[in-house]
N, C-alpha and C. Protein backbone atom coordinates (compact mmCIF):
# COMPACT_ATOMS: atom_id res chain seq x y z
N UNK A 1 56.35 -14.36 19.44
CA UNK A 1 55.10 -14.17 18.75
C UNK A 1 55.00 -12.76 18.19
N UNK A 2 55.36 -12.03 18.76
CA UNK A 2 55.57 -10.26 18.34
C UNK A 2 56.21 -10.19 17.46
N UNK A 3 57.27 -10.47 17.40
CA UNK A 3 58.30 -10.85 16.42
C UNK A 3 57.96 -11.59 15.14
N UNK A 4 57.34 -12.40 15.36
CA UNK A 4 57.01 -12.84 14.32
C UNK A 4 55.61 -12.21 13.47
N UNK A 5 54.90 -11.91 14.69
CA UNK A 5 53.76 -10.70 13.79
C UNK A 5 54.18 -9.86 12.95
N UNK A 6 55.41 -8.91 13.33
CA UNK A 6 56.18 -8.26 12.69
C UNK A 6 56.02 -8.88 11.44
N UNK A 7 57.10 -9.69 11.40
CA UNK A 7 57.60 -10.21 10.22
C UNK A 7 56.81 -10.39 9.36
N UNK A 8 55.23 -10.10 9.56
CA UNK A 8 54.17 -10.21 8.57
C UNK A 8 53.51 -11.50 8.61
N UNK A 9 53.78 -12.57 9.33
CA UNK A 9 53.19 -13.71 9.55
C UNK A 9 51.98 -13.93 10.32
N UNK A 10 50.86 -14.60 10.26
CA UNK A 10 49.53 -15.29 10.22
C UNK A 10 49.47 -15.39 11.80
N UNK A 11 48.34 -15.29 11.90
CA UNK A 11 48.01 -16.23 13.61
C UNK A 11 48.42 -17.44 13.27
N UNK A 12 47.50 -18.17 12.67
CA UNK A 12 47.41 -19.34 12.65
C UNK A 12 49.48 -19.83 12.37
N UNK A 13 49.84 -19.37 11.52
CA UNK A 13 51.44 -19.65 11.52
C UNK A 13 51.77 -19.97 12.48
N UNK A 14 51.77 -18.16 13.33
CA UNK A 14 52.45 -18.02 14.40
C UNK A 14 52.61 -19.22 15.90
N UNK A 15 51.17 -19.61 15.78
CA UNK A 15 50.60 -20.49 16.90
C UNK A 15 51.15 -21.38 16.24
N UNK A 16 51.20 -22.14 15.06
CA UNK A 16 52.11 -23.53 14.77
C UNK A 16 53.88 -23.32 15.15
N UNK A 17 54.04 -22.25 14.49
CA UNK A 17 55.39 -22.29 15.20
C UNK A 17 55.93 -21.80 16.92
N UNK A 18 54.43 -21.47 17.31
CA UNK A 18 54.81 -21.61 19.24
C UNK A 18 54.24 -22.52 20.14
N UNK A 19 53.95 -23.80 19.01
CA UNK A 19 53.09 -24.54 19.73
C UNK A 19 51.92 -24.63 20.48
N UNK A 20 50.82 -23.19 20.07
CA UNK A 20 49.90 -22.75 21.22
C UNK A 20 48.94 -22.66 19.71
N UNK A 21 47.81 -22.06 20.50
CA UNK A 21 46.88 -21.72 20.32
C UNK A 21 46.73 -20.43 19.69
N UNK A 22 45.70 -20.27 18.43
CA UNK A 22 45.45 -19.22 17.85
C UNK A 22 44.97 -18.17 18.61
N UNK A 23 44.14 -18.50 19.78
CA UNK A 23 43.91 -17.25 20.84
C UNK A 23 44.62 -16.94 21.68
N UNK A 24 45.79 -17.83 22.19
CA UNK A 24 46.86 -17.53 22.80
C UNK A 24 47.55 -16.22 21.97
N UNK A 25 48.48 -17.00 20.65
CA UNK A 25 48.52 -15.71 19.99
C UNK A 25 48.01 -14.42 19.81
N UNK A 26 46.27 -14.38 19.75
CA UNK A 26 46.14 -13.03 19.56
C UNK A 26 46.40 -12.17 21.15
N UNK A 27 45.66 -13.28 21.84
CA UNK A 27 46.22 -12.43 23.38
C UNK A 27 47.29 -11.75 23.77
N UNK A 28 48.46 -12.35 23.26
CA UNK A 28 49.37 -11.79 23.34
C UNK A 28 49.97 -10.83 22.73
N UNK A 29 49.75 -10.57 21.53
CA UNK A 29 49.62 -10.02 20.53
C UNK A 29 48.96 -8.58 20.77
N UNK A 30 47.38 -8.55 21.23
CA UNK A 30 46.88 -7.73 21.56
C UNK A 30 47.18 -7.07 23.09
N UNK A 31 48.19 -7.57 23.58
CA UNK A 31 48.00 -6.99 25.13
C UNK A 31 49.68 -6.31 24.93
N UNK A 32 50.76 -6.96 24.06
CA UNK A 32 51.56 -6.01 23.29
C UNK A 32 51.63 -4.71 22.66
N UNK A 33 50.32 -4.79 22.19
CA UNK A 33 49.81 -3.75 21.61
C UNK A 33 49.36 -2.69 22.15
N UNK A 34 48.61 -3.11 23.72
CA UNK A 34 48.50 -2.30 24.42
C UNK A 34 49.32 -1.56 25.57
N UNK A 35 50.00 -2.84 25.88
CA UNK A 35 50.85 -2.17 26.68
C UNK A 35 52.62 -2.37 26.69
N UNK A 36 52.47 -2.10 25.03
CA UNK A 36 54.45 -2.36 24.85
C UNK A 36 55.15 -3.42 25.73
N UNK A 37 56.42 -2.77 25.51
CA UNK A 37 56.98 -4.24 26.10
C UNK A 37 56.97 -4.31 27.68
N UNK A 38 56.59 -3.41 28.72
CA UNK A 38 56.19 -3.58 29.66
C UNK A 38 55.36 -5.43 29.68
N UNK A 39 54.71 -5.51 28.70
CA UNK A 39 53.34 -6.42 28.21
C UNK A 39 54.73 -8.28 28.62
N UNK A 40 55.66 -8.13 28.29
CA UNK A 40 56.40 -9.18 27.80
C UNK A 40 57.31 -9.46 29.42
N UNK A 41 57.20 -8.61 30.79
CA UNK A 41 57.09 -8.94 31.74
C UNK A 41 56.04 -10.76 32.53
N UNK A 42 57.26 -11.26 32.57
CA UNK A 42 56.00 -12.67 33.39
C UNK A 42 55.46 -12.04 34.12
N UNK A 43 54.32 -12.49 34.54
CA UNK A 43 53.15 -12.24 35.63
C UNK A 43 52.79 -13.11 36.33
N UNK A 44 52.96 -14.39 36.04
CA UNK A 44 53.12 -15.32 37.56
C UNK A 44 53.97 -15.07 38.69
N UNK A 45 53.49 -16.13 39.57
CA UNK A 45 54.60 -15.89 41.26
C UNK A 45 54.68 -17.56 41.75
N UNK A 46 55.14 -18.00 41.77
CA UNK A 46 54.97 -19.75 42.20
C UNK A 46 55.55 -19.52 43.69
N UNK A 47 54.88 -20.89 44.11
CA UNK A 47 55.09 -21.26 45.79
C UNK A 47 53.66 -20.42 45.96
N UNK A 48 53.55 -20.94 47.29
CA UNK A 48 53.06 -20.60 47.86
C UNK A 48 52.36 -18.65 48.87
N UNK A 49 51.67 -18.36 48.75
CA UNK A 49 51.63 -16.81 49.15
C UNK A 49 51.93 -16.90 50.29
N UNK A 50 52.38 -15.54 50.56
CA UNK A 50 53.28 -15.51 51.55
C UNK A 50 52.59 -14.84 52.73
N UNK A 51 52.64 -15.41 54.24
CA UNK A 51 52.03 -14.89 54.61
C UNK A 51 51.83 -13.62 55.35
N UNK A 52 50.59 -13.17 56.00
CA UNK A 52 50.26 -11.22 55.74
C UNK A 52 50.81 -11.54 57.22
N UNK A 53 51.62 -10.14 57.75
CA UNK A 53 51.92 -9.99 58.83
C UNK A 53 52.01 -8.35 59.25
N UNK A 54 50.50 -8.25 59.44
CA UNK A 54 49.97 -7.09 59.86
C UNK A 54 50.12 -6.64 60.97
């Protein structure tokens, strides 16, 4: 999606060619913006949390 912002291309484009949503795009878009490519790190964790052993 960055990539393709670059390239001078549309939300609305962009989201047809990632299969998402025009606010998906800007989200991403805008949180790129803020925080470079740090930003392009996943941020999920799957399974289950693990448990605290204080």
């Amino acid at each position: 999606m960055v990539l393709a912002s670059a390239g001078g291309n549309t939300v609305p484009v962009i989201a047809r060619l990632a299969a998402t949503s025009p606010d998906r795009v800007r989200e991403v878009i805008h949180r790129f913006n803020d925080e470079g490519m740090a930003s392009l790190d996943p941020r999920w964790a799957g399974g289950r949390p693990l448990p605290d052993h204080r």
